[in-house]
C-alpha atoms as a PDB file:
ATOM      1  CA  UNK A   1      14.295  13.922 -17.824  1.00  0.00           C
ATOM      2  CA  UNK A   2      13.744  15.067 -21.043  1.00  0.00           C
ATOM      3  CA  UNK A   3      10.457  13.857 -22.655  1.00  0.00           C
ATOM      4  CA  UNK A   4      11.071  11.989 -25.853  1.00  0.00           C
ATOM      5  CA  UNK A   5      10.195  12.979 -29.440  1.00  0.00           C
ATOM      6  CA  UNK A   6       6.765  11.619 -30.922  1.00  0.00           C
ATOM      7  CA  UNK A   7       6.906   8.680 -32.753  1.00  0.00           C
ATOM      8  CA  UNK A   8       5.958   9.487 -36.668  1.00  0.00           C
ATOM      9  CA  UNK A   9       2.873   8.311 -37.208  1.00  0.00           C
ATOM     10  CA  UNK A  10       3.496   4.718 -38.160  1.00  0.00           C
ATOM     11  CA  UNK A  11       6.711   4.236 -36.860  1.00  0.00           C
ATOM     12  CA  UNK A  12       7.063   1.728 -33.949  1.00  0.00           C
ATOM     13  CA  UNK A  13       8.083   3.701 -30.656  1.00  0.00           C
ATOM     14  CA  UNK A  14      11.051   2.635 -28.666  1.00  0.00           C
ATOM     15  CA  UNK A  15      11.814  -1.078 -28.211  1.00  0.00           C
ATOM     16  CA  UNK A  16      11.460  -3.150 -25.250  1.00  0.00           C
ATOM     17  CA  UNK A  17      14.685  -2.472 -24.037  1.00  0.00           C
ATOM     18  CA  UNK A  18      14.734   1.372 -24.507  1.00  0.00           C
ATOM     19  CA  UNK A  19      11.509   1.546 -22.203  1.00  0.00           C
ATOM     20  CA  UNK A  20      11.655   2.686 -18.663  1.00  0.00           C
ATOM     21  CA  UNK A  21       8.821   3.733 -16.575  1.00  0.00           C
ATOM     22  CA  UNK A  22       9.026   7.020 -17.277  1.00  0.00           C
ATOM     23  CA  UNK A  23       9.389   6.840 -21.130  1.00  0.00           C
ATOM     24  CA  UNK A  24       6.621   4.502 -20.516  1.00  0.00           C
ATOM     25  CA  UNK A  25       4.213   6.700 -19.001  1.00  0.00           C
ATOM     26  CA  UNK A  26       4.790   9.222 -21.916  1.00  0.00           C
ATOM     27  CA  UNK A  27       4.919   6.254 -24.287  1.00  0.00           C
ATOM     28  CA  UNK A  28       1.171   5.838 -22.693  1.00  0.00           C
ATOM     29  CA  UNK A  29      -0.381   9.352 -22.441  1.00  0.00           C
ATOM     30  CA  UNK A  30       1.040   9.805 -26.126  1.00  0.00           C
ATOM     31  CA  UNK A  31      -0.722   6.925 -27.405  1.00  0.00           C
ATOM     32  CA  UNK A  32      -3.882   7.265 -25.283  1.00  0.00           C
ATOM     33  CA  UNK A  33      -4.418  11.146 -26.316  1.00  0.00           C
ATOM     34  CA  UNK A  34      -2.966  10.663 -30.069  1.00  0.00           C
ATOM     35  CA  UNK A  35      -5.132   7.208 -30.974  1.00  0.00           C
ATOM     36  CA  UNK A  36      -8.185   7.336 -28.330  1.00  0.00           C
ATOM     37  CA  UNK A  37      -8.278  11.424 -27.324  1.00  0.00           C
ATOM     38  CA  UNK A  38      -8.315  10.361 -23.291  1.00  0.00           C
ATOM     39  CA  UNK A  39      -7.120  14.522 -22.121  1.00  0.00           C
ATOM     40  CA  UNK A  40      -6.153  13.946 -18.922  1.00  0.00           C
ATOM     41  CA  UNK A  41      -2.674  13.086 -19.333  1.00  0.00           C
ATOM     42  CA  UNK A  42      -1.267  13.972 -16.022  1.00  0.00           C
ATOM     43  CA  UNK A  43      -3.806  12.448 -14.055  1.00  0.00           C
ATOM     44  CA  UNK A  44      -2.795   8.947 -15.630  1.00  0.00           C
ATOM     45  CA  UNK A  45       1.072  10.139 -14.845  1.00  0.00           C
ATOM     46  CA  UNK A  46      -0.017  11.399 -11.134  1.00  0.00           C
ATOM     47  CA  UNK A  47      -2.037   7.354 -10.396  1.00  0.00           C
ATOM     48  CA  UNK A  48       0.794   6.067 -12.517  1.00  0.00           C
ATOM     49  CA  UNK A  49       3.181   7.399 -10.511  1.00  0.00           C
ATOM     50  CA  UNK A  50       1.270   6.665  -7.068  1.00  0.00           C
ATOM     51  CA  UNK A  51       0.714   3.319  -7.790  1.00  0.00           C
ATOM     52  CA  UNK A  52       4.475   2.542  -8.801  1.00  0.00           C
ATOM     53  CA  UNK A  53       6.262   3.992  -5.950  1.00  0.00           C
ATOM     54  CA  UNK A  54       3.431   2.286  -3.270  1.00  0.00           C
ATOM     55  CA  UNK A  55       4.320  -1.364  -5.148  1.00  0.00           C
ATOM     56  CA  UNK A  56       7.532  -0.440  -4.949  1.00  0.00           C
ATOM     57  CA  UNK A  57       8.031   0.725  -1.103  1.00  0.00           C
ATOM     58  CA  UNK A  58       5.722  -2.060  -0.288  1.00  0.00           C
ATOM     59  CA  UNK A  59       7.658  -4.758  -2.258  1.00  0.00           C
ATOM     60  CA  UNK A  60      11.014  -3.271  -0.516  1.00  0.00           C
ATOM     61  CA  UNK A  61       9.417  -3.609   3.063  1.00  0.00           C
ATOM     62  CA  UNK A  62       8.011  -6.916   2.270  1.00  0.00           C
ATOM     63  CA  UNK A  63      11.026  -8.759   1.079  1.00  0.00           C
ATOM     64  CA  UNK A  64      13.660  -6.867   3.206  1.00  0.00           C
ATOM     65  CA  UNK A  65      12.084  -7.379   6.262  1.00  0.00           C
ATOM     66  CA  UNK A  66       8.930  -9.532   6.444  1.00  0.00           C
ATOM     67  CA  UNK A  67       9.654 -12.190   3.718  1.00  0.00           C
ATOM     68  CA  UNK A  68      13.135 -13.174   5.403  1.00  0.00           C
ATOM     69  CA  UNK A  69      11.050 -13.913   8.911  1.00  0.00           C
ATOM     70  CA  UNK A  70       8.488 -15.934   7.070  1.00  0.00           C
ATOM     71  CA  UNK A  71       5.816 -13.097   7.122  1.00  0.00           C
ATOM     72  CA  UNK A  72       4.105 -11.360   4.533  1.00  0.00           C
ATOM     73  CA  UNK A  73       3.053  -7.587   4.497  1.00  0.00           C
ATOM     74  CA  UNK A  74      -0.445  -8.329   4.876  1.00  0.00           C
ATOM     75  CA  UNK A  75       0.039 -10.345   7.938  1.00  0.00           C
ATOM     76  CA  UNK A  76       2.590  -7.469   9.005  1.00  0.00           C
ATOM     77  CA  UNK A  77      -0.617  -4.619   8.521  1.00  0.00           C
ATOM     78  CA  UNK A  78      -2.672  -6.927  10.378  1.00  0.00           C
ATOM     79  CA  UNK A  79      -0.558  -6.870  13.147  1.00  0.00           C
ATOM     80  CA  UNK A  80       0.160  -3.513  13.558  1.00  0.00           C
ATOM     81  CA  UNK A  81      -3.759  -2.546  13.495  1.00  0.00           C
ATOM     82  CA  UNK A  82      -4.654  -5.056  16.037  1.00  0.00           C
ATOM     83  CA  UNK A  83      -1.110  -3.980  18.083  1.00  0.00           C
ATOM     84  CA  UNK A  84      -1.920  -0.609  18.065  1.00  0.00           C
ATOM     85  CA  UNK A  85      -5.760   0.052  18.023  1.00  0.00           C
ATOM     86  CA  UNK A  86      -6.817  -3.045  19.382  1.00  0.00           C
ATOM     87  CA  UNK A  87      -8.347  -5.533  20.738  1.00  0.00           C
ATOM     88  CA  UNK A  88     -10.662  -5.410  17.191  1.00  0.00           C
ATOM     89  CA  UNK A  89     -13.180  -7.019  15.796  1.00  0.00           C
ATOM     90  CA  UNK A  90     -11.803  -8.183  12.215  1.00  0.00           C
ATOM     91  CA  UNK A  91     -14.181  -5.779  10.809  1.00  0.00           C
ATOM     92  CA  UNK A  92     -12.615  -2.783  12.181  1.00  0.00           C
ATOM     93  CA  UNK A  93      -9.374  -4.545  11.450  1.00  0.00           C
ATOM     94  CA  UNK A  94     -10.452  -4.710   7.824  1.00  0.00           C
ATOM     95  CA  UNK A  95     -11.609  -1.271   8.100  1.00  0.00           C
ATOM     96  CA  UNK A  96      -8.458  -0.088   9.251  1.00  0.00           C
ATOM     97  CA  UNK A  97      -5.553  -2.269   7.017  1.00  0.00           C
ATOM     98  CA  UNK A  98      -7.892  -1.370   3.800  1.00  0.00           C
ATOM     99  CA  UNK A  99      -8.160  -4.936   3.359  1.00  0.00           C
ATOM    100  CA  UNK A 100     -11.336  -7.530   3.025  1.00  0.00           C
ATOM    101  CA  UNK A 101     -12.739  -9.352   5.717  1.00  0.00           C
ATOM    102  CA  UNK A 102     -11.823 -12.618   4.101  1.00  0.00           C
ATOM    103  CA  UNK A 103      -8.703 -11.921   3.839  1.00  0.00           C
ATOM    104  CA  UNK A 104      -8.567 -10.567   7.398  1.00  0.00           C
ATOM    105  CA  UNK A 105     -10.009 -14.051   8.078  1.00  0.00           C
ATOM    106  CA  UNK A 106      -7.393 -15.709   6.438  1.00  0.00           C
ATOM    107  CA  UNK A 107      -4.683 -13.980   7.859  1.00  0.00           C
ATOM    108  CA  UNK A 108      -6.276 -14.500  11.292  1.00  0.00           C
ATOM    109  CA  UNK A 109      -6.321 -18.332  11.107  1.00  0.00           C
ATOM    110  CA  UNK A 110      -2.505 -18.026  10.285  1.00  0.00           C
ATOM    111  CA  UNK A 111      -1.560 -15.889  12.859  1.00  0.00           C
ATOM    112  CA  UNK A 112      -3.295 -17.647  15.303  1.00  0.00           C
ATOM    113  CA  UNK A 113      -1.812 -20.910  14.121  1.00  0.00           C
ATOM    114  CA  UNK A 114       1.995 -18.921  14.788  1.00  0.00           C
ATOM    115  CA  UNK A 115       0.404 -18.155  17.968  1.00  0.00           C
ATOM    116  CA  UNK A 116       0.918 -14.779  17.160  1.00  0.00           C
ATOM    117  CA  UNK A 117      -2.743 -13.361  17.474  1.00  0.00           C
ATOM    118  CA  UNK A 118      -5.725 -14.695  19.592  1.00  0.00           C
ATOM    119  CA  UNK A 119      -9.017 -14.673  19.286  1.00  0.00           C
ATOM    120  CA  UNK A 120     -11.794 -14.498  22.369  1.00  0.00           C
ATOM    121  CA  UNK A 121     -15.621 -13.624  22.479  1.00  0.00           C
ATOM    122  CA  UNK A 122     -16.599 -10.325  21.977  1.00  0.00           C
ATOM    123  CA  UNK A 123     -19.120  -7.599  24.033  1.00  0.00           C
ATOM    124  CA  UNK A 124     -21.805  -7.442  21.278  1.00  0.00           C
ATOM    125  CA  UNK A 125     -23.252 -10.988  20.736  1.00  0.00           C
ATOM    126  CA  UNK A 126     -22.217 -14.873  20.550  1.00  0.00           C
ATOM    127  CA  UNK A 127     -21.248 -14.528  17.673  1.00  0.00           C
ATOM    128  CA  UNK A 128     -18.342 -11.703  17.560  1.00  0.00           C
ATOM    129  CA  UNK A 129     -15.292 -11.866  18.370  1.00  0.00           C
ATOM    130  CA  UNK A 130     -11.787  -9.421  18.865  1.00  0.00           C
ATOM    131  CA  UNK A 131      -8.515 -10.065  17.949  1.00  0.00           C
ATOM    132  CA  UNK A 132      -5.419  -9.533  19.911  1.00  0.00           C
ATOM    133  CA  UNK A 133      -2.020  -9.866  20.100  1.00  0.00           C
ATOM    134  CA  UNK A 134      -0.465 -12.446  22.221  1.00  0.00           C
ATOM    135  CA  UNK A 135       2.530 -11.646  24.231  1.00  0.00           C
ATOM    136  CA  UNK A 136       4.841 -13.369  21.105  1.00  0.00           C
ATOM    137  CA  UNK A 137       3.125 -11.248  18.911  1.00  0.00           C
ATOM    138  CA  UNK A 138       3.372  -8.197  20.832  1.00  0.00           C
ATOM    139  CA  UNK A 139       7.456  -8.904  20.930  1.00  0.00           C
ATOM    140  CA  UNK A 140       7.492  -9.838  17.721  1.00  0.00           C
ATOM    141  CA  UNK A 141       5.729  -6.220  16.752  1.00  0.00           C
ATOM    142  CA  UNK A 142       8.342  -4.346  18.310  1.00  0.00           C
ATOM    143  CA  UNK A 143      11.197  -5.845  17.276  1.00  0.00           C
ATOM    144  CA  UNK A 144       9.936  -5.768  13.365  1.00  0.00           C
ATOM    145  CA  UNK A 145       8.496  -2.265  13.525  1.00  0.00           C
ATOM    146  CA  UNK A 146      12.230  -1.474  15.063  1.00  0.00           C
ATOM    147  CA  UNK A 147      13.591  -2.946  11.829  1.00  0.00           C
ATOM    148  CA  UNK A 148      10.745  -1.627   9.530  1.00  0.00           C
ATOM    149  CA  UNK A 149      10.889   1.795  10.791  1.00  0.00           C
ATOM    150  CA  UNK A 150      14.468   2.329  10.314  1.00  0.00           C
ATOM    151  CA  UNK A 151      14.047   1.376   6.569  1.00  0.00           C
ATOM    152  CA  UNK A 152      11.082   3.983   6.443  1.00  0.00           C
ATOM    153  CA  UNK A 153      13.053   6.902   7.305  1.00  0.00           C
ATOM    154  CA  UNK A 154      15.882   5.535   4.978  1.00  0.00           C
ATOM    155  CA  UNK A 155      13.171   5.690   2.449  1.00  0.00           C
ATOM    156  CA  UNK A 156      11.882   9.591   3.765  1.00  0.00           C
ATOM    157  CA  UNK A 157      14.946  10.770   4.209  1.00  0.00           C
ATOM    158  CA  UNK A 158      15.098  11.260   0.499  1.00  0.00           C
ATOM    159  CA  UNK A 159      13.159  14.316   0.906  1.00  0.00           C
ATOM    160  CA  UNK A 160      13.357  17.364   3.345  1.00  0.00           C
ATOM    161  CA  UNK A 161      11.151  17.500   6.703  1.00  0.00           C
ATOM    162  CA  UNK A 162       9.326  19.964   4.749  1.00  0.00           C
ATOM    163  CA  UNK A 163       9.033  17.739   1.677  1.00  0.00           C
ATOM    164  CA  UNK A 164       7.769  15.016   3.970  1.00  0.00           C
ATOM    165  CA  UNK A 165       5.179  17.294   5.275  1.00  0.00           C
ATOM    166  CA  UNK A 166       4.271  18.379   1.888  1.00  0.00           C
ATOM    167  CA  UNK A 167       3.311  15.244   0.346  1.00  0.00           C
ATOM    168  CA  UNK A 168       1.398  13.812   3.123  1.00  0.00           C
ATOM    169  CA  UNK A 169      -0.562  16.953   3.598  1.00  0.00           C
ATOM    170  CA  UNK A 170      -1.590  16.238  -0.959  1.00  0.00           C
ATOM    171  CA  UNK A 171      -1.868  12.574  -0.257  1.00  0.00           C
ATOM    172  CA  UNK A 172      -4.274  13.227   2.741  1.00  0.00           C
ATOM    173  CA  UNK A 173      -5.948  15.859   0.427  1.00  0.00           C
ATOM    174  CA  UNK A 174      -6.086  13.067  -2.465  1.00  0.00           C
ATOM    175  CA  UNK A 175      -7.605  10.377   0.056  1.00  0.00           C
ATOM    176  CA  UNK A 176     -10.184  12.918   2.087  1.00  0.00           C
ATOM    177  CA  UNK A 177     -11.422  14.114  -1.353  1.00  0.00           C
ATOM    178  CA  UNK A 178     -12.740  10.950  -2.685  1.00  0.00           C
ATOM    179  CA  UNK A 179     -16.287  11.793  -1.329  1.00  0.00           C
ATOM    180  CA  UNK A 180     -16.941  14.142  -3.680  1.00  0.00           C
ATOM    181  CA  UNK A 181     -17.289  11.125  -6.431  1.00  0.00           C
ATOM    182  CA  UNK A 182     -18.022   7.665  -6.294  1.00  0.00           C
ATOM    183  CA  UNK A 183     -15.605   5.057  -5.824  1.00  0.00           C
ATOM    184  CA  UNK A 184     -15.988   1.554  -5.043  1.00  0.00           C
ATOM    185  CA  UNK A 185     -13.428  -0.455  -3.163  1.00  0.00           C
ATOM    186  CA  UNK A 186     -11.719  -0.572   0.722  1.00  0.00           C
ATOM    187  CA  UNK A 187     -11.774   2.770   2.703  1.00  0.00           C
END
C-alpha cells in the first residue's frame, strides 16, 4: 500500500469515508509524531496491528461458530482449559484463559447451569474446589473444536508452514519478553 501524502498543515486529512485501517494507522502516527512528538511510530503500527487482527480472528470464531450454538468465546476458552488441562481450580483456569477470576466465576455458574461443567471439592481445603467437564461438555468440546479448528487452519493457511512458524516463534518472543518491564494485567 502506498502511504499517503501529509496533510498541509491545516488542512483536514481524509474524510470518514476515505479512512481504512491502514490509512488510519498512518493517519495516527502522523498526527501523534507531527502535533505531540510520540517517536515510536511503528510500535503503535506493530500493537495496532496485533490488536486488530486478534479482535478480528476472535470476532470471526465467535460468531461463526460459538454465537450460532448459543456460546460465547469466553465460555468456549473456558472450556477448552478445563477440557484439556483439567480438572482446575478456577484460579489456574483464570491463569490459563488470561481471564479474571470473576469472570471465570461467572462463566462457571453458566456452564454449570447448561450442565456443561461441574464443580466438586477440591484436595487443598473446604473451601476449594475444581472444575470439570461433564460428559455433555466433553462431547460438546470435540465436536466444536472439530468445527473451530477447521476455520483456524482456513485462517493459517494464508501463510506458508514456514510463515506460521515464523510469527509464532516473534509472538512467543513478544509475550516471554514482557519481564523485562512492568506490565499490569492477566498473564
Amino acid at each position: 500500500m502506498a502511504p499517503h501524502e501529509p496533510d498541509a498543515p491545516g488542512r483536514p486529512g481524509p474524510g470518514d469515508d476515505e479512512l481504512d485501517f491502514w490509512s488510519f494507522v498512518e493517519l495516527a502516527n502522523r498526527k501523534l509524531y507531527q502535533e505531540y512528538g510520540f517517536r515510536h511510530q511503528l510500535a503503535t503500527k506493530l500493537l495496532l496491528t496485533l490488536n486488530r487482527v486478534s479482535g478480528i480472528v476472535t470476532y470471526d470464531l465467535e460468531a461463526s461458530i460459538h454465537r450460532p450454538r448459543g456460546r460465547s468465546w469466553s465460555g468456549f476458552r473456558l472450556q477448552f482449559v478445563v477440557w484439556l488441562a483439567g480438572p482446575l481450580e478456577p484460579k489456574k483456569a483464570a491463569e490459563l484463559t488470561g481471564m479474571s477470576r470473576a469472570a471465570v466465576s461467572n462463566l462457571t455458574k453458566n456452564l454449570v447451569a447448561d450442565g456443561l461443567l461441574e464443580r466438586s471439592p477440591g484436595t487443598h481445603d473446604g473451601r476449594s474446589v475444581l472444575l470439570s467437564l461433564t460428559r455433555a461438555g466433553r462431547d460438546e468440546m470435540v465436536a466444536v473444536f472439530g468445527e473451530q479448528n477447521e476455520r483456524e487452519r482456513e485462517w493459517a493457511d494464508v501463510l506458508s508452514a514456514e510463515e506460521q512458524h515464523i510469527l509464532v516463534m516473534l509472538l512467543d518472543k513478544l509475550v516471554s519478553s514482557r519481564e523485562g518491564f512492568n506490565i499490569r494485567g492477566r498473564s
